[in-house]
C-alpha atoms as a PDB file:
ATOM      1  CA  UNK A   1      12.777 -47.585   9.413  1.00  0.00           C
ATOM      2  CA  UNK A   2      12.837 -50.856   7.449  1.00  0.00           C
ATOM      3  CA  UNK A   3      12.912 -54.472   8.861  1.00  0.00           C
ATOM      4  CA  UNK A   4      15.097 -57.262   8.259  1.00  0.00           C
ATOM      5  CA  UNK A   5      15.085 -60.701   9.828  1.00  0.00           C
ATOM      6  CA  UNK A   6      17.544 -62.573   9.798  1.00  0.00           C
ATOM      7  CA  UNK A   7      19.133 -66.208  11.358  1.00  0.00           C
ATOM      8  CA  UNK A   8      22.364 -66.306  12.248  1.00  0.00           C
ATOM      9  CA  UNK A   9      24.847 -69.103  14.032  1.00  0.00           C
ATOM     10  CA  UNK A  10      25.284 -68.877  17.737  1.00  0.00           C
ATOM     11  CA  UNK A  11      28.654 -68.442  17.213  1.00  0.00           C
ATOM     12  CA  UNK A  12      28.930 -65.086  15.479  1.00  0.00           C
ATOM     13  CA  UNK A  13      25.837 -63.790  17.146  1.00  0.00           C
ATOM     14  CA  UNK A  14      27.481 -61.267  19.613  1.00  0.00           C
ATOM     15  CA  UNK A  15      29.866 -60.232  17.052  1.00  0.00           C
ATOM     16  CA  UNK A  16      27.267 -59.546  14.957  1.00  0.00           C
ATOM     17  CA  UNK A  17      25.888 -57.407  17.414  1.00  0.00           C
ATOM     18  CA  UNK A  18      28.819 -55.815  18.132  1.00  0.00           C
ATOM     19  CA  UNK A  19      28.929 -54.833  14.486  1.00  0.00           C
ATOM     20  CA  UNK A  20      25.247 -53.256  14.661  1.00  0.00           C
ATOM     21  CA  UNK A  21      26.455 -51.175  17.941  1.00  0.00           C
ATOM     22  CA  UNK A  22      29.230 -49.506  15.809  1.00  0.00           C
ATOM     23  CA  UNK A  23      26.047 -48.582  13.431  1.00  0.00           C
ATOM     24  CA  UNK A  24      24.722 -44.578  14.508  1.00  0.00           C
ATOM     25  CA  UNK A  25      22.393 -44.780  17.990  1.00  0.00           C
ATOM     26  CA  UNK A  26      19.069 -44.721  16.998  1.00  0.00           C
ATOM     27  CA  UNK A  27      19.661 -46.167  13.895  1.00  0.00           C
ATOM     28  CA  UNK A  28      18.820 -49.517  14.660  1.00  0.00           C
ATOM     29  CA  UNK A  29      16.541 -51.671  16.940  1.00  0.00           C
ATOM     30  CA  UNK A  30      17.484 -54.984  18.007  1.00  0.00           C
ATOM     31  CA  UNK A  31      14.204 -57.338  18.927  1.00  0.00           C
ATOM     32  CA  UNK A  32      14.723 -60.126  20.839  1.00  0.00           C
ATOM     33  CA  UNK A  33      12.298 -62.281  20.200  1.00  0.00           C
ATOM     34  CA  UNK A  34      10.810 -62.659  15.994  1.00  0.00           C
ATOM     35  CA  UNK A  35       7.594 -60.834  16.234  1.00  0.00           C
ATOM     36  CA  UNK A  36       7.017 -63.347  12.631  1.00  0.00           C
ATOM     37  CA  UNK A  37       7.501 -66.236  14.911  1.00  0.00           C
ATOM     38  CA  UNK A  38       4.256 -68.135  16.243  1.00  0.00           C
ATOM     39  CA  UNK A  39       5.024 -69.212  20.067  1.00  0.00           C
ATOM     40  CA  UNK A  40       4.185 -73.006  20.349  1.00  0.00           C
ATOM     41  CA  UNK A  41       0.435 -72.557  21.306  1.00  0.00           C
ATOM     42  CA  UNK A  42       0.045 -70.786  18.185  1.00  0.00           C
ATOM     43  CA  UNK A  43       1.398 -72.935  16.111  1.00  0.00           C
ATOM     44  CA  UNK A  44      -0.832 -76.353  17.700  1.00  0.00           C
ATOM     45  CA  UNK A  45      -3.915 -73.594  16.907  1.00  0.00           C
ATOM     46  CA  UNK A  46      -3.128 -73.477  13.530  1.00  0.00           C
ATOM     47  CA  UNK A  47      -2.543 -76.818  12.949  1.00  0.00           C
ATOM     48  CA  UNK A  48      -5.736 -77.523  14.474  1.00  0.00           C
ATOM     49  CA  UNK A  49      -7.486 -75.501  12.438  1.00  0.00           C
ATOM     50  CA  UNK A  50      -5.143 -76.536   9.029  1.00  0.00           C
ATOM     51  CA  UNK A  51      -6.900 -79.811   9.731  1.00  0.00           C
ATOM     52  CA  UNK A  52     -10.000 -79.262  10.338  1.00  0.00           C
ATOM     53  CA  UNK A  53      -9.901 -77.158   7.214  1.00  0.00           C
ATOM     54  CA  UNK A  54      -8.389 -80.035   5.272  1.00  0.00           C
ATOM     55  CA  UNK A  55     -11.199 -82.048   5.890  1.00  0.00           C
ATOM     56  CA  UNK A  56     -13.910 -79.520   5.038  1.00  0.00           C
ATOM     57  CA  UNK A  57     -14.768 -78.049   8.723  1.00  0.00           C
ATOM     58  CA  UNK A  58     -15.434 -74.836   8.501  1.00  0.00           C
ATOM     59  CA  UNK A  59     -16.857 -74.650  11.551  1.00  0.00           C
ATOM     60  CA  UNK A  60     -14.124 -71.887  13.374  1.00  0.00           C
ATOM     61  CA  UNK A  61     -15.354 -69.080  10.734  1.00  0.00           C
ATOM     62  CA  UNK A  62     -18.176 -66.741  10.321  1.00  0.00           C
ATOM     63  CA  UNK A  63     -20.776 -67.152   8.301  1.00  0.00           C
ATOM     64  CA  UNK A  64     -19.916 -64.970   5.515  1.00  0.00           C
ATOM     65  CA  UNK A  65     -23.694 -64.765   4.245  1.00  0.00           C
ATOM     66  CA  UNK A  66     -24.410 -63.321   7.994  1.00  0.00           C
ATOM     67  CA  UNK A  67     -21.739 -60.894   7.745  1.00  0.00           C
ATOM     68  CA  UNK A  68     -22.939 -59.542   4.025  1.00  0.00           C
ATOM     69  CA  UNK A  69     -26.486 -59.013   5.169  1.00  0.00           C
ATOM     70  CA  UNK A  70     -25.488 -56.923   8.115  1.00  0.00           C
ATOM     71  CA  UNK A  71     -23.757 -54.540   5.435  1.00  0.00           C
END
């Protein structure tokens, strides 16, 4: 299967749907919620760390020198 996201208005949402249930069973899966989509705690992380990167903290990552001598 392939995956498309889309947006559309609240207003033709269920007759959108009701085209996709006319579609073959099993040939389409309908999820709820955007898997792409950060919740709001995700997206407060990552501005966090967006900033801190900004300014030259790289403080939340490994040590990539630590990591290549392990190899």
């Amino acid at each position: 299967m392939k995956t498309i996201t889309i947006d559309i208005s609240d207003k033709v949402y269920n007759l959108f749907r009701g085209l996709l249930k006319q579609l073959p069973k099993g040939s389409y899966k309908i999820y709820e919620e955007d898997p792409d989509v950060l919740t709001a705690e995700e997206q407060k992380e990552l501005y966090s760390i967006q900033n801190k990167l900004d300014k030259g903290d790289l403080s939340d990552f490994v040590d990539w020198d630590d990591v290549q001598d392990k190899f």
